[in-house]
PDB file of N, CA and C in Angstrom:
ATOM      1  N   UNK A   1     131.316  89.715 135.344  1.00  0.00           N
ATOM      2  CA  UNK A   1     131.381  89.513 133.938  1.00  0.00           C
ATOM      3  C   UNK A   1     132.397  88.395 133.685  1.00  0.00           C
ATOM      4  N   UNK A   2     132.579  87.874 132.434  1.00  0.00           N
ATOM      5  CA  UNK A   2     132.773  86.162 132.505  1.00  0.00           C
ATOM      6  C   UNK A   2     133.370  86.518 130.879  1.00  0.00           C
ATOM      7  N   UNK A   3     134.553  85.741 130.816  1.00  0.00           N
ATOM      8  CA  UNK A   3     134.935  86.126 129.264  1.00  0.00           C
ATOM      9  C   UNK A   3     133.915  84.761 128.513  1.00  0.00           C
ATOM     10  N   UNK A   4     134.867  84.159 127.363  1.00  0.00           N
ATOM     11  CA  UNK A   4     134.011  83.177 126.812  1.00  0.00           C
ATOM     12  C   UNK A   4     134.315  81.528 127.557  1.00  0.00           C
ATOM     13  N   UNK A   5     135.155  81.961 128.117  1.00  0.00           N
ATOM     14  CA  UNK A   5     135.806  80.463 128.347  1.00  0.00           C
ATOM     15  C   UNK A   5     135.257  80.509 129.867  1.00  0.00           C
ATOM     16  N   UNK A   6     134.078  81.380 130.770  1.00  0.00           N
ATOM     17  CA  UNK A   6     134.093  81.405 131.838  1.00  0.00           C
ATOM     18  C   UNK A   6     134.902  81.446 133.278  1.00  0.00           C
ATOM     19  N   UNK A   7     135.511  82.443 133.038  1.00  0.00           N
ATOM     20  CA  UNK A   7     136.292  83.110 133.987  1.00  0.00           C
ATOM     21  C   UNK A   7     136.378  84.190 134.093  1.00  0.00           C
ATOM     22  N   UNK A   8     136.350  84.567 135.511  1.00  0.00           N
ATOM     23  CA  UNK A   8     135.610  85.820 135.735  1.00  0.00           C
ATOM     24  C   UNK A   8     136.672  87.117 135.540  1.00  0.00           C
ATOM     25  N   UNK A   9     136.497  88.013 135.060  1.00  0.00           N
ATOM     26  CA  UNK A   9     137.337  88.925 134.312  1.00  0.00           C
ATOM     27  C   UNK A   9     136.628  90.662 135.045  1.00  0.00           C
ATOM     28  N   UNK A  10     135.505  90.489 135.560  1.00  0.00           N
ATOM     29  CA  UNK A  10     135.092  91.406 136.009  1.00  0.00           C
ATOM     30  C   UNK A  10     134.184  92.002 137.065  1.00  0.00           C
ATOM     31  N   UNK A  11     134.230  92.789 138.177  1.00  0.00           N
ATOM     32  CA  UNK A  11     133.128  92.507 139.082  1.00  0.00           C
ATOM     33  C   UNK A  11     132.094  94.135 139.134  1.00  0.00           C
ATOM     34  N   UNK A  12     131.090  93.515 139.152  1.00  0.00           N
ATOM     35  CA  UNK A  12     130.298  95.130 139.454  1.00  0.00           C
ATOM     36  C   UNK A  12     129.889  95.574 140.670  1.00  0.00           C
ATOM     37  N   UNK A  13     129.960  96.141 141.632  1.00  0.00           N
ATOM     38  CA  UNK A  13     129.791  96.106 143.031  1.00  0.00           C
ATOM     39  C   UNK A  13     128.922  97.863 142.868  1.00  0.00           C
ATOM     40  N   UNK A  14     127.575  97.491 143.439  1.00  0.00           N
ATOM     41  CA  UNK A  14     126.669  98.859 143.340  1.00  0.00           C
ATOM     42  C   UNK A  14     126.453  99.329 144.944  1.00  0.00           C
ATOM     43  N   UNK A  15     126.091  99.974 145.531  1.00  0.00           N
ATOM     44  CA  UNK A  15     126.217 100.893 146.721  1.00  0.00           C
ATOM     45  C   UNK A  15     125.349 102.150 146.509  1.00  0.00           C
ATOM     46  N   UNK A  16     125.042 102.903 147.976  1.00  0.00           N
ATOM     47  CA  UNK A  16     124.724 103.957 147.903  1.00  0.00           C
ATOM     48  C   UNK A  16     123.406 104.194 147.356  1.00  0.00           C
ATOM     49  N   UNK A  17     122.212 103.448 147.798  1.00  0.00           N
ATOM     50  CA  UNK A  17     120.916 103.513 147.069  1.00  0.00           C
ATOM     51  C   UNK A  17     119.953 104.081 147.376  1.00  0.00           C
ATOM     52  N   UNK A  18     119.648 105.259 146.545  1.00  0.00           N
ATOM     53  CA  UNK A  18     118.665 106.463 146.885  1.00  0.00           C
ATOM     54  C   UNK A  18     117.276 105.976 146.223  1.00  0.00           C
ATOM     55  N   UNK A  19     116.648 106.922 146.629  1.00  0.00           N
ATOM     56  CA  UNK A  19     115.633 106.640 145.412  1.00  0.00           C
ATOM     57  C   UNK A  19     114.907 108.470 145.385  1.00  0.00           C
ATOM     58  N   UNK A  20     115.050 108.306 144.140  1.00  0.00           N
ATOM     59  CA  UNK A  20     114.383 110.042 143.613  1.00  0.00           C
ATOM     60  C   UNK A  20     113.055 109.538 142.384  1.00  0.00           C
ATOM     61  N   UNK A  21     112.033 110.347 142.271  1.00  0.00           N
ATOM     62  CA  UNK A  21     110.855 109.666 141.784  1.00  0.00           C
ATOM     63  C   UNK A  21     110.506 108.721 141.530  1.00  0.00           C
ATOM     64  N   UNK A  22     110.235 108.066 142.676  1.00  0.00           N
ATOM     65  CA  UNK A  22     109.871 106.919 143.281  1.00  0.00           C
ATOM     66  C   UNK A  22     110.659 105.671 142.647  1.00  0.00           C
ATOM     67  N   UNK A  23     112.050 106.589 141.810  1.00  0.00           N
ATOM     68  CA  UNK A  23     112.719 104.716 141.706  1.00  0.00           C
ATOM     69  C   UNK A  23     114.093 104.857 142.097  1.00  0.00           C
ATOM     70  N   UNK A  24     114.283 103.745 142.713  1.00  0.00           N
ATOM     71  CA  UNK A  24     115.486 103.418 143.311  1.00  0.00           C
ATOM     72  C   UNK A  24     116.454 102.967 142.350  1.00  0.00           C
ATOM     73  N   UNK A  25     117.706 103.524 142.830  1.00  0.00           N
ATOM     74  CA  UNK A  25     118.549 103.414 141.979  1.00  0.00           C
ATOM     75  C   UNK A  25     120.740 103.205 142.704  1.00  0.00           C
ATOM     76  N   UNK A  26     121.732 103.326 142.228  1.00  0.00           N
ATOM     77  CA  UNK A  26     122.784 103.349 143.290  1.00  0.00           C
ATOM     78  C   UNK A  26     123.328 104.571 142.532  1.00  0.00           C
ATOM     79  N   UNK A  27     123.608 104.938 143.580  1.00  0.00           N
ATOM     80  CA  UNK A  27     124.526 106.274 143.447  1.00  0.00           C
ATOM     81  C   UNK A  27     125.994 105.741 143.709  1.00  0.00           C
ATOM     82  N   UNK A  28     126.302 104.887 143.531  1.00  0.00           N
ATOM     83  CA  UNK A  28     127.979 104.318 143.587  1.00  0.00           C
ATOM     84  C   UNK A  28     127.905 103.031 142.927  1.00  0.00           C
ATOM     85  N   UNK A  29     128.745 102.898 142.130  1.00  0.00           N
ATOM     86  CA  UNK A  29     129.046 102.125 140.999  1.00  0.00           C
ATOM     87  C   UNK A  29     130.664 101.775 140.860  1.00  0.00           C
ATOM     88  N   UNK A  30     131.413 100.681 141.347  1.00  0.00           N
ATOM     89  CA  UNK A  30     132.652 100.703 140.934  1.00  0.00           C
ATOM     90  C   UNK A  30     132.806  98.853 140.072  1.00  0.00           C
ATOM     91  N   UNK A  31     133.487  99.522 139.527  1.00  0.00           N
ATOM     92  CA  UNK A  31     134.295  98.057 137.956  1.00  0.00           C
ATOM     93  C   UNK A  31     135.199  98.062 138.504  1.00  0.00           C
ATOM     94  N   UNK A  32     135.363  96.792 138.947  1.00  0.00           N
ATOM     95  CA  UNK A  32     137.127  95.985 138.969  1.00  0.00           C
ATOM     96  C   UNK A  32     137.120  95.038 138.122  1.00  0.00           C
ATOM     97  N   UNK A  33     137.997  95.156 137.405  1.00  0.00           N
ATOM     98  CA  UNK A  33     139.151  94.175 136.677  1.00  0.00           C
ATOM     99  C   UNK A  33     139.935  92.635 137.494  1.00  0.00           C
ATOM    100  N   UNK A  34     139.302  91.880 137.828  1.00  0.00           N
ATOM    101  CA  UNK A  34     140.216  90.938 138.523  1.00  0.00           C
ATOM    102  C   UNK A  34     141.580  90.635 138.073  1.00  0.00           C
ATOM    103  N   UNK A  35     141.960  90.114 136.957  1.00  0.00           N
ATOM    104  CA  UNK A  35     143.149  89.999 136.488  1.00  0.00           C
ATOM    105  C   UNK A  35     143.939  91.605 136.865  1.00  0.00           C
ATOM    106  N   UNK A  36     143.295  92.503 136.036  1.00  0.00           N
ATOM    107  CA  UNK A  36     144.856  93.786 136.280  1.00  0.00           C
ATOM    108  C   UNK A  36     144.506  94.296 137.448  1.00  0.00           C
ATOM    109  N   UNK A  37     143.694  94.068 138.534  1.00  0.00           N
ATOM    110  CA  UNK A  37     143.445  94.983 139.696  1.00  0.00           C
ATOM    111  C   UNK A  37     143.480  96.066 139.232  1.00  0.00           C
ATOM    112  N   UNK A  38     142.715  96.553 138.374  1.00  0.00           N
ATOM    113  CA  UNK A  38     142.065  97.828 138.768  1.00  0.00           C
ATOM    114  C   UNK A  38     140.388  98.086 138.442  1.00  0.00           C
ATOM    115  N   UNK A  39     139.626  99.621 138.661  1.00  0.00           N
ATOM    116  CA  UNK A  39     138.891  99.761 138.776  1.00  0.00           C
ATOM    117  C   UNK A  39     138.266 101.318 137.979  1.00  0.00           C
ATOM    118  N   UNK A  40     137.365 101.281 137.707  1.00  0.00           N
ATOM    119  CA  UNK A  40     136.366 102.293 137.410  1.00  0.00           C
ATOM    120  C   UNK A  40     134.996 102.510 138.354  1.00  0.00           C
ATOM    121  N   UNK A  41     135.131 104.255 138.912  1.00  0.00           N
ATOM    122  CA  UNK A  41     134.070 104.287 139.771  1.00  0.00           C
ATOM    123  C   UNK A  41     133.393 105.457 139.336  1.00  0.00           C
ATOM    124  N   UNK A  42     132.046 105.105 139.318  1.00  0.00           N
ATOM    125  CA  UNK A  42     131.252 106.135 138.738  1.00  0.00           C
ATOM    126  C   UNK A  42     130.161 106.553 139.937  1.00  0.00           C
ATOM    127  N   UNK A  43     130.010 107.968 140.167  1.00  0.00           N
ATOM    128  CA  UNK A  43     129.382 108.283 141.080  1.00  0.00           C
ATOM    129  C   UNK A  43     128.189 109.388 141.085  1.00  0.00           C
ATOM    130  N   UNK A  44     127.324 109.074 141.060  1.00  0.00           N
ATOM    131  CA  UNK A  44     125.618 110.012 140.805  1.00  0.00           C
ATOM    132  C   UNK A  44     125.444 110.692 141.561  1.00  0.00           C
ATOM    133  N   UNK A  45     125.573 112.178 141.649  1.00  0.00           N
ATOM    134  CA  UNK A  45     125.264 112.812 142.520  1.00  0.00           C
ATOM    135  C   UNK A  45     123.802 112.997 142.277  1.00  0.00           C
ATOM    136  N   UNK A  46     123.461 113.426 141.270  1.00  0.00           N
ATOM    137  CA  UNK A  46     121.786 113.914 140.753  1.00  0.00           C
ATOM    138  C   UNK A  46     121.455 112.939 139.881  1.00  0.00           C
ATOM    139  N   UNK A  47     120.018 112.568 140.096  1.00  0.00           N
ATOM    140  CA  UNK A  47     119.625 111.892 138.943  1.00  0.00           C
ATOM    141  C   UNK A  47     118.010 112.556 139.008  1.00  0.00           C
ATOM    142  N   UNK A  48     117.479 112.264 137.669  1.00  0.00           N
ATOM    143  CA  UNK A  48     116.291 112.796 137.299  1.00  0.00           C
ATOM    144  C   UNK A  48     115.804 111.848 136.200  1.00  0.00           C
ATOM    145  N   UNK A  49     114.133 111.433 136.514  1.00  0.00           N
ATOM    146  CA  UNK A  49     113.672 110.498 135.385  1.00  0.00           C
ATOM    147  C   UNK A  49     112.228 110.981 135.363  1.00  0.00           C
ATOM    148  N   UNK A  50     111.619 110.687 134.367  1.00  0.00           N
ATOM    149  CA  UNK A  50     110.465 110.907 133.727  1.00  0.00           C
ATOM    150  C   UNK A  50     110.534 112.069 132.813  1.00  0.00           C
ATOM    151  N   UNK A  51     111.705 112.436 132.328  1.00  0.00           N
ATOM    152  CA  UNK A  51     112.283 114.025 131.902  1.00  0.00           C
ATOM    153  C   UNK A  51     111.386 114.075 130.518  1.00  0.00           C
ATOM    154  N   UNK A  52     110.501 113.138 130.223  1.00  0.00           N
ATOM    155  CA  UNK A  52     110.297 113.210 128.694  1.00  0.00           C
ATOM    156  C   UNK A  52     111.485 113.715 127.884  1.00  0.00           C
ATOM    157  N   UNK A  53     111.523 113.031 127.355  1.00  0.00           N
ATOM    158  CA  UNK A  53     113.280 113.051 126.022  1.00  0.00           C
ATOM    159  C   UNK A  53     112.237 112.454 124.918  1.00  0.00           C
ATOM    160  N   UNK A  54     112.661 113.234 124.258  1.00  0.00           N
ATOM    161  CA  UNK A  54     112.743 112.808 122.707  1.00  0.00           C
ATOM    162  C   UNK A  54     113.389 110.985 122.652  1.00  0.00           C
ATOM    163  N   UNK A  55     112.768 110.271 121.914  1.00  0.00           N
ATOM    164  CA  UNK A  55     113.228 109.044 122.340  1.00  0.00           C
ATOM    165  C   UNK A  55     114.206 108.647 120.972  1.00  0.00           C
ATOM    166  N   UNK A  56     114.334 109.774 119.999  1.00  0.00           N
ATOM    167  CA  UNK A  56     115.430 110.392 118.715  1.00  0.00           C
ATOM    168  C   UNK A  56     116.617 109.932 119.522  1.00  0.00           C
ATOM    169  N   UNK A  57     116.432 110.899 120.982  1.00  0.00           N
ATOM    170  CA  UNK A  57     117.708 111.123 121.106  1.00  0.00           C
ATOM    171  C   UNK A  57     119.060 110.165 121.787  1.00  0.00           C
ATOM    172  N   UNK A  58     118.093 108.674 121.450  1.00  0.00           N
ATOM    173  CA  UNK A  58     118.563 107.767 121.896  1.00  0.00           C
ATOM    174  C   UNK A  58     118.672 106.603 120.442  1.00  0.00           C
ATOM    175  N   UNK A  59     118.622 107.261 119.870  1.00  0.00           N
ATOM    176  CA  UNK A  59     119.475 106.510 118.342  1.00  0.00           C
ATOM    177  C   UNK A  59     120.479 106.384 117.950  1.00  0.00           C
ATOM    178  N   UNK A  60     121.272 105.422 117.931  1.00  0.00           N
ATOM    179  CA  UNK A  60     122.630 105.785 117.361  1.00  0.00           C
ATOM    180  C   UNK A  60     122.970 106.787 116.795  1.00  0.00           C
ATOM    181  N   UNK A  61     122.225 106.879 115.708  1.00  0.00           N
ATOM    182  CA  UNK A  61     123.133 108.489 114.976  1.00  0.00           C
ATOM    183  C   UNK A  61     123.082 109.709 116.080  1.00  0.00           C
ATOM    184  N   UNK A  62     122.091 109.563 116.915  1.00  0.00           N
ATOM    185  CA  UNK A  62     121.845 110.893 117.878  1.00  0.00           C
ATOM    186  C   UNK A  62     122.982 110.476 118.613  1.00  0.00           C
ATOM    187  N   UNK A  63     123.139 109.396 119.427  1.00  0.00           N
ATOM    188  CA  UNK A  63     124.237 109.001 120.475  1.00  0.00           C
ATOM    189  C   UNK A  63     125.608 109.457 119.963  1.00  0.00           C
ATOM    190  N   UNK A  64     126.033 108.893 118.656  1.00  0.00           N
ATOM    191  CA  UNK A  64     127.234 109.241 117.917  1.00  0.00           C
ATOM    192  C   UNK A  64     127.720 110.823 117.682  1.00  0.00           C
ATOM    193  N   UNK A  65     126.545 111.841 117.325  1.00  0.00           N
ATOM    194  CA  UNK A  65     126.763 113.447 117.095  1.00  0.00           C
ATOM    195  C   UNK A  65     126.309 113.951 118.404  1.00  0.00           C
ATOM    196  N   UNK A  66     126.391 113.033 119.646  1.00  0.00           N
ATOM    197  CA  UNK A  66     126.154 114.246 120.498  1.00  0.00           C
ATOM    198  C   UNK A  66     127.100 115.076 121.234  1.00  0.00           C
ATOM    199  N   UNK A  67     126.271 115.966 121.054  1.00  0.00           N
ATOM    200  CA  UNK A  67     127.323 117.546 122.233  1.00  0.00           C
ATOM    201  C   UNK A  67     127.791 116.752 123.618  1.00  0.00           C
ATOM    202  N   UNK A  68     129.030 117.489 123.321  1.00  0.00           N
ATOM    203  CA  UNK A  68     129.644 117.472 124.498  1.00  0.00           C
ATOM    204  C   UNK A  68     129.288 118.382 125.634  1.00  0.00           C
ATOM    205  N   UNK A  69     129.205 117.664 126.700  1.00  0.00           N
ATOM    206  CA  UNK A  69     128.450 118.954 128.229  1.00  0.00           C
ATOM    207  C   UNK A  69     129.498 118.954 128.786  1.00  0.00           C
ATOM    208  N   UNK A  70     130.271 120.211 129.092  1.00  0.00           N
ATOM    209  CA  UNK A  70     131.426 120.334 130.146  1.00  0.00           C
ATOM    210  C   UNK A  70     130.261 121.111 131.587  1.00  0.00           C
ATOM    211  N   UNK A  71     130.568 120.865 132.587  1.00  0.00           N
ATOM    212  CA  UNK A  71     130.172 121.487 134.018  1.00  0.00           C
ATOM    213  C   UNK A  71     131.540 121.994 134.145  1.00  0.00           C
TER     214      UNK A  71
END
């Protein structure tokens, strides 16, 4: 990622690529920050697609009031 003045401010580095109904996808995801050295890593244990969803539930106002899921 690249601010406006083109310099790079961010890197996405993907890993770990499964594939569960028939689409491939990464199960490891980490964000670094070049300037502050640091990072965000997000990691998929399960994934599931074709779930039919309500496609509501991808509206802003739905996105904004949604429930919180604790595991």
């Amino acid at each position: 990622m690249y601010d406006r003045d083109g310099k790079l401010v961010r890197e996405l580095h993907a890993s770990t690529l499964k594939k569960a109904s028939g689409i491939w996808g990464a199960r490891h995801v980490e964000m670094r920050s070049v300037e502050e050295k640091t990072r965000t890593v997000l990691t998929i244990d399960e994934a599931k697609f074709n779930q039919h969803l309500d496609e509501k539930l991808f509206m802003p106002e739905s996105l904004e009031n949604a429930p919180v899921i604790k595991h």
